[in-house]
Each structure stands twice: as C-alpha cells, then as structure tokens.
Protein backbone atom coordinates (compact mmCIF):
# COMPACT_ATOMS: atom_id res chain seq x y z
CA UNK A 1 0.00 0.00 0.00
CA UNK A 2 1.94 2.79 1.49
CA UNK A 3 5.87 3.17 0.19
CA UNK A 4 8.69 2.92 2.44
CA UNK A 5 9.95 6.47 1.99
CA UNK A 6 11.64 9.39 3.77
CA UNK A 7 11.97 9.24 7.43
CA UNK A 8 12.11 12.27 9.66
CA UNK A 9 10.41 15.76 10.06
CA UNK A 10 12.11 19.03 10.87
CA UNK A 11 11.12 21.00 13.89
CA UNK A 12 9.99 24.54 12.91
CA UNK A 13 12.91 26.49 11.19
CA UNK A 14 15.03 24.15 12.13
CA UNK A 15 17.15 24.29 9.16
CA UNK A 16 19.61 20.68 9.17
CA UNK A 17 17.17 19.31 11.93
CA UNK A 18 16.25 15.94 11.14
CA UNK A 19 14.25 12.90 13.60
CA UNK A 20 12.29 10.04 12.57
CA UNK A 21 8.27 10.22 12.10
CA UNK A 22 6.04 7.62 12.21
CA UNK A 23 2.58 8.71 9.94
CA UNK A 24 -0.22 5.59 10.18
CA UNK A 25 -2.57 5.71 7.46
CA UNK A 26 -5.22 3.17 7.25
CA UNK A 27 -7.90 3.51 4.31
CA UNK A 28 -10.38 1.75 2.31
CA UNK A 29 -12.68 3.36 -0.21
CA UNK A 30 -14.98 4.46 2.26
CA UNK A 31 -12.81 5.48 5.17
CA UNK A 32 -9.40 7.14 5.79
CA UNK A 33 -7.73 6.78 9.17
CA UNK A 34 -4.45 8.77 9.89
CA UNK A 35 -2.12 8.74 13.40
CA UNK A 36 1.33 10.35 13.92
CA UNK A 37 3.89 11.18 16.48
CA UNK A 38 4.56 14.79 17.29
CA UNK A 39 8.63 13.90 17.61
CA UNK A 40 10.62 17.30 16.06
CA UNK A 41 14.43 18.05 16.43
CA UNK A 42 16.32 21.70 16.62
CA UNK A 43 19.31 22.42 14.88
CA UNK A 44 21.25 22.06 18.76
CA UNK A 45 19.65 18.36 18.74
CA UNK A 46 16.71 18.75 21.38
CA UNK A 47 13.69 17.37 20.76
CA UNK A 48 10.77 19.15 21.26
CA UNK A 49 7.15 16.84 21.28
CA UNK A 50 5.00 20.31 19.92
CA UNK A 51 4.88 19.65 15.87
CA UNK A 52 1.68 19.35 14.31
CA UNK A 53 2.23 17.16 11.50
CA UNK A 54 -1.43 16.50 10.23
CA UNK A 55 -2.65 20.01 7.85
CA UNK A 56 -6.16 20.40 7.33
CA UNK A 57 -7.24 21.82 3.73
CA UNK A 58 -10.75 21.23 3.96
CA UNK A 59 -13.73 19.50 5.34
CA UNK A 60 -12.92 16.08 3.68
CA UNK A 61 -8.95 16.82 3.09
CA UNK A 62 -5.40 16.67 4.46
CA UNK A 63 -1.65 16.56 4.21
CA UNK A 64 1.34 14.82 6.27
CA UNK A 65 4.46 14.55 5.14
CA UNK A 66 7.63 12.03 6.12
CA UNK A 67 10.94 14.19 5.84
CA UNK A 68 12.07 17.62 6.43
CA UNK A 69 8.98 20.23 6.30
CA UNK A 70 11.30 23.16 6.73
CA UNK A 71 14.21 24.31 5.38
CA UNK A 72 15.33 27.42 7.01
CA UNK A 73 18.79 29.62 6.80
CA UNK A 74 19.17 32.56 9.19
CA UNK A 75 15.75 32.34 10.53
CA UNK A 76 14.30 32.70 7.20
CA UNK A 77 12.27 29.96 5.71
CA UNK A 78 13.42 29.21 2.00
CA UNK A 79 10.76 26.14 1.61
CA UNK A 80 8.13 25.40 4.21
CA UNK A 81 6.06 22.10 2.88
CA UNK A 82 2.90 22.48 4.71
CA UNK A 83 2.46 26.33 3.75
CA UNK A 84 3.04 25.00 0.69
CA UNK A 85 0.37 22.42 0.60
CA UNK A 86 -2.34 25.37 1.88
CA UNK A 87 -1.30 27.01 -1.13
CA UNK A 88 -1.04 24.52 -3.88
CA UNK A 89 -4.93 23.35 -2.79
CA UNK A 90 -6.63 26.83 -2.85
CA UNK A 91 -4.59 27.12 -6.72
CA UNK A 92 -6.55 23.88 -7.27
CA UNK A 93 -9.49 24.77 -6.06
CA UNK A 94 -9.69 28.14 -7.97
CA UNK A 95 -8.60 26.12 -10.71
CA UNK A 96 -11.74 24.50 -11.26
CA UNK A 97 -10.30 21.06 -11.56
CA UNK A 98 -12.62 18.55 -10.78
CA UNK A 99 -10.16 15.93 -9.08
CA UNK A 100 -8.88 18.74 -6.00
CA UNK A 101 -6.52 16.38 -4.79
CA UNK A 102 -4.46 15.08 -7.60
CA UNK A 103 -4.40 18.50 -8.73
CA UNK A 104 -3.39 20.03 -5.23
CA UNK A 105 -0.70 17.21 -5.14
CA UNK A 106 0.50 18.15 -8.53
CA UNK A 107 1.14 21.72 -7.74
CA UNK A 108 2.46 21.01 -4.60
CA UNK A 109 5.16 18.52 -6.37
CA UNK A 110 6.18 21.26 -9.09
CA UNK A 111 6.42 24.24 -6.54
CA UNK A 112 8.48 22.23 -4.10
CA UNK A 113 10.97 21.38 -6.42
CA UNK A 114 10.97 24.81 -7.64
CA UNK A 115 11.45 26.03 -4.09
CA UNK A 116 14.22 23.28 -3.48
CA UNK A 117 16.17 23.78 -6.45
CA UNK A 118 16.65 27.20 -5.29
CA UNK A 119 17.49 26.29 -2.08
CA UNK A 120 20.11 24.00 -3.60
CA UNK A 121 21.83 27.18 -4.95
CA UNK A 122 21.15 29.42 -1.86
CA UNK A 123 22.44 26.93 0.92
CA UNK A 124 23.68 23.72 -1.00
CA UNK A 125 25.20 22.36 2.14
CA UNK A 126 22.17 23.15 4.05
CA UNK A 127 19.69 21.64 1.42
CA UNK A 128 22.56 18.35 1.46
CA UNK A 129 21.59 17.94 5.06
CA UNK A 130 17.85 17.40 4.24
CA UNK A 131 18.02 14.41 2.10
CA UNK A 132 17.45 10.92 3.74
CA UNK A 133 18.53 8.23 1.26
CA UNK A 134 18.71 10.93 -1.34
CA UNK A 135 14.66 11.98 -0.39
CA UNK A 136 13.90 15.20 0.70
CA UNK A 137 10.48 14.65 1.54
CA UNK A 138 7.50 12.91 0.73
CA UNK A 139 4.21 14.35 0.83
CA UNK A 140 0.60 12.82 1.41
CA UNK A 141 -2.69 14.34 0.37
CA UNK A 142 -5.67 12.44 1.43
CA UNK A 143 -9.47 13.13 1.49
CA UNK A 144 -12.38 12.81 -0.35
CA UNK A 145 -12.29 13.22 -3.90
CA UNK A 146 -15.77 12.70 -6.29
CA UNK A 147 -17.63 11.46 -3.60
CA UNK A 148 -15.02 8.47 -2.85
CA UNK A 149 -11.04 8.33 -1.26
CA UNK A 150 -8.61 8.83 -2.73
CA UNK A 151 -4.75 9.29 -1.81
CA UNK A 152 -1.42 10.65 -3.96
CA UNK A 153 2.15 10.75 -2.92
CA UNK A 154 4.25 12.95 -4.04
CA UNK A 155 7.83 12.19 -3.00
CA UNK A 156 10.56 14.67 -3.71
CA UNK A 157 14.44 12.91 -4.86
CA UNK A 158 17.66 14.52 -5.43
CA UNK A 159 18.72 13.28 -8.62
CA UNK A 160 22.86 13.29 -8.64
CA UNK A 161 22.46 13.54 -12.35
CA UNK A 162 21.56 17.14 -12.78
CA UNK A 163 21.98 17.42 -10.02
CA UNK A 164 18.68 19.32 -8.54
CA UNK A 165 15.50 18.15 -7.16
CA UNK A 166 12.78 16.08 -9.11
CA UNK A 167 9.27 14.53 -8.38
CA UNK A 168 8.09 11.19 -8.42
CA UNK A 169 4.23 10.87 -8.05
CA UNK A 170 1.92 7.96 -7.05
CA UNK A 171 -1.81 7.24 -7.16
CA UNK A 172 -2.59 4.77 -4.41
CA UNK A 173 -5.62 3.09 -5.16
CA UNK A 174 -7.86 1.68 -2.24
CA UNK A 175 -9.55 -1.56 -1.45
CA UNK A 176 -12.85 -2.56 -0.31
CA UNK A 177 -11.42 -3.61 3.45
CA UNK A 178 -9.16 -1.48 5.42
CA UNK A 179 -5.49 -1.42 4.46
CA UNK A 180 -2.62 -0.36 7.26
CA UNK A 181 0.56 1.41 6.43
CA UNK A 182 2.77 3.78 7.11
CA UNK A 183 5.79 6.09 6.15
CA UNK A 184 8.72 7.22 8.08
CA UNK A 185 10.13 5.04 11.04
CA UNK A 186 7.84 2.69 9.35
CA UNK A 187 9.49 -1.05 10.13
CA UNK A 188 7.44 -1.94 13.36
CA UNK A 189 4.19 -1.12 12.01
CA UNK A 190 5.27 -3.31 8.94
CA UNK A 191 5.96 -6.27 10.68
CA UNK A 192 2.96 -5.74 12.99
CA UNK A 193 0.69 -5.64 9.78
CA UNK A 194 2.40 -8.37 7.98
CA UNK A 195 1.93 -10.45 11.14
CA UNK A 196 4.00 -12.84 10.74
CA UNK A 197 6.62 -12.82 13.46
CA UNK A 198 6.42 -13.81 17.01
CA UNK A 199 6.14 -10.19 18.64
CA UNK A 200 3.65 -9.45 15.07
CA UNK A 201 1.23 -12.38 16.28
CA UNK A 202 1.72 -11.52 20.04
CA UNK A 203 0.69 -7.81 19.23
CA UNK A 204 -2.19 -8.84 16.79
CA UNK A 205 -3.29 -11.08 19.50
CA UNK A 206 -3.88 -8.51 22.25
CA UNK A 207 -5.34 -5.91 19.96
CA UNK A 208 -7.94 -8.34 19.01
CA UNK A 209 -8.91 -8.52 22.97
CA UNK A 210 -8.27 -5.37 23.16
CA UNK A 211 -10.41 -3.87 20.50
CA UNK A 212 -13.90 -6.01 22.07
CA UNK A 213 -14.03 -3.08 24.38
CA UNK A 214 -13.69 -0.05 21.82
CA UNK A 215 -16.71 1.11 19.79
CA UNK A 216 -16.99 -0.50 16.70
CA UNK A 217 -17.07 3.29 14.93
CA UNK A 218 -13.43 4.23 16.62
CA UNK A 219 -11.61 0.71 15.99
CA UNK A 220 -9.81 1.30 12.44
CA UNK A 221 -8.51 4.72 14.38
CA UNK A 222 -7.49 3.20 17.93
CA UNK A 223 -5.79 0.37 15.66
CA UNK A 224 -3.62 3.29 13.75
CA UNK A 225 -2.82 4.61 17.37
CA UNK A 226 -1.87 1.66 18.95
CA UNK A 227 0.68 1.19 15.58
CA UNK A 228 1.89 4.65 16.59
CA UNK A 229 2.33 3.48 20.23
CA UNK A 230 4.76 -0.21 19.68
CA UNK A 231 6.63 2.21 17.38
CA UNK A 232 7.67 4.40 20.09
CA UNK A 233 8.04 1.82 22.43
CA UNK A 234 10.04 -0.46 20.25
CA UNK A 235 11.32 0.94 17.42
CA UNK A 236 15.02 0.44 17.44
CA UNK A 237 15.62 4.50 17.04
CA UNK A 238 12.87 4.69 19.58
CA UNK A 239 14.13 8.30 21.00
CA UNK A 240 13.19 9.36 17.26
CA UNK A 241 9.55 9.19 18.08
CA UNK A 242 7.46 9.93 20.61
CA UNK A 243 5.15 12.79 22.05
CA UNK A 244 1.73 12.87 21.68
CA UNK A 245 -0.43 11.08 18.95
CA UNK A 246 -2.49 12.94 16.25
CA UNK A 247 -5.24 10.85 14.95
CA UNK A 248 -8.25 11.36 12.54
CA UNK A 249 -10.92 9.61 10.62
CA UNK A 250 -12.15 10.93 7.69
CA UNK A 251 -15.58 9.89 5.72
CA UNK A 252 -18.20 11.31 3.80
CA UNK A 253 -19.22 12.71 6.54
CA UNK A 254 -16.13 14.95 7.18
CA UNK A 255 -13.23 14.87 9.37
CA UNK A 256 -13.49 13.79 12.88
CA UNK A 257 -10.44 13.91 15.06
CA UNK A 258 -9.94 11.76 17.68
CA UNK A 259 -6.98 12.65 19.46
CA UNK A 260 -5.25 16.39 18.96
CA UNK A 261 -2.67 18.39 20.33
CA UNK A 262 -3.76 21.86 21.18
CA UNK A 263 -2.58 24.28 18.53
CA UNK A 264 -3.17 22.23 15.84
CA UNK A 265 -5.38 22.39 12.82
CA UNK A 266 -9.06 22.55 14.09
C-alpha cells in the first residue's frame, strides 16, 4: 500500500534538523484513518514533542508529510512544505479542476521542487543535510475526492544527475477492506501488519482482545494509534519518536479527530 519512503520531520525552522516520524494511514474506499507522532528536532539536537504534522485543507482533506517540512537559513524559511500544501490546494481549487486532490498534489510537487532547487543554490550544504537516502520529503494528500477516497504521494528525490531536485508521483488506489501502512520510522508497524513474526502475532493477539471493548465506529482509528504506540516503544531509534499522537478519521461525513494536540489544525 503505502511506500517505504523518507523518514524524519524538521522541527519549525530548524534548518539541518532531522528525527524520525512515524505517519499511520489506514484507508479503504470508504474510510481514511491517519495517526502520527509529534517527535521534532532543533538544529542544537533537542527534541521538542510540539509539531503538528497532520494540515487540514478542507472539510474532507489533508496533508502529512515524512521528511524535512522546513528548510530554514538565518531564521528565514526558504521552503516550508505544509504552507506550501495550503497554497497549492486553494490554486486547485480556484482552478476548477474537478479531481482537488491530484491536482493540489501536482502543484504542490512542481512548486516544491521549484522552491528546493533554489534552495540548492542558496544553501547547497544546508539543502545536502535534508536528504534521507537521497529523499527530501514525501508528501501525502488524502481526502475525499468525487464522492469516494482517494490518496497521492508525491515524494521529492535529489537526482545526482543534474543534479537538482525532481518529483516522483503515485496514485494509491484503495480496497474494499481497510489497508494499514505507514511512512517514516515505518518497520514496526510493517511487521505488525504483515503479522508474521512472534512479537507481530503476540501484538495482533492482544489488539484483538483489546479492540472487544472499543466502539466498533473508533476501531480502524485506535488500531492506527496503537501502531503509533509499539513504534515508540520499540522501534530500534525509539528516541526518534514519541510525544503525543495525532489521529483522525475521515468519511463522507467529514473529518473527525480523535486525538489532537492543542494548537493544531481545528
């Protein structure tokens, strides 16, 4: 489902700060589900458990990204991802497009490499600092789209060839049943899904006791948490993640947030 791509997420104007991330998204073609950690790192390598990593662009709509989401040089921002996803949605919704997403994840793409490949010439050793694997970041818009969900992924490379930014986009397509996956410090929640080690079954196991005692209506969501939850307490790079957990449901219906830092998008 869900790519294994760029793994960490700058604190604000924190411009060579870097941390893992852990974003949960769960989805079928009637529901999205979305938890993440609230883990962000300063350029002097304290962690601060504050970042809102979850952007609301509309009633049925959102964004999270896995990777940087700020590149700053001497206090000034010279890319800021999530301002950037605001942005590239209202263009698509004054554009008149009738697929909002694909076309807000499309401009978002284009302007972040345009905003990166400057970068690259402002503060090249700066902008060096931000890639992960040679990924910058990867962005995720999710929502409602024509009445059903829909999800792109828009993940943003260095290619050594030119060498400058470029886009690589995806169209995840949903299922009828509810899918789990995640990006960033993704490898517990993988082997949890899969289910197929010891500490997988063991895990799977407890949630299904577990889960007898939470509403039907809030299970998919408390599932995503508790995949949020083993990663912090197990993950290997465990001091990566952490702080409190972020997690929405969207339907037809809307959004409906479940849990929510104060300070972040309403």
């Amino acid at each position: 489902m869900l790519l294994a791509l760029a793994c960490s997420v700058g604190a604000q104007y924190g411009s060579q700060s870097t941390t893992g991330t852990v974003v949960v998204i769960g989805w079928s073609r009637t529901k999205i589900v979305i938890a993440v950690d609230s883990r962000g790192f300063d350029d002097n390598e304290k962690y601060r458990d504050n970042i809102c990593k979850i952007v609301r662009l509309d009633g049925h709509s959102v964004f999270t990204a896995a990777g940087n989401i700020i590149h700053a040089r001497n206090g000034q921002a010279l890319w800021n991802a999530q301002k950037e996803a605001i942005h590239a949605f209202q263009e698509a919704q004054t554009s008149g497009s009738s697929r909002l997403l694909k076309t807000a994840a499309r401009n978002w793409g284009e302007n972040m490499v345009l905003a990166i490949n400057r970068a690259l010439k402002e503060d090249p050793a700066g902008s060096k600092l931000m890639l992960d694997k040679n990924i910058f970041l990867t962005g995720v818009f999710l929502g409602f789209e024509n009445g059903s969900t829909a999800m792109y992924q828009v993940e943003i490379v260095f290619d050594p060839a030119t060498p400058q930014a470029k886009e690589n986009f995806y169209t995840e397509h949903p299922t009828t049943t509810m899918e789990f996956g995640a990006l960033g410090r993704n490898e517990i929640v993988n082997e949890v899904v899969a289910g197929k080690t010891h500490f997988a079954r063991s895990e799977l196991r407890k949630w299904a006791a577990a889960e007898r005692g939470i509403p039907i209506k809030d299970r998919d969501v408390r599932w995503a948490i508790r995949l949020v939850q083993l990663t912090t307490e197990y993950h290997p790079q465990r001091p990566d993640v952490g702080g409190p957990i972020d997690a929405l449901e969207i339907t037809r219906r809307g959004i409906r947030w479940v849990e929510r830092k104060p300070g972040c998008s309403s």
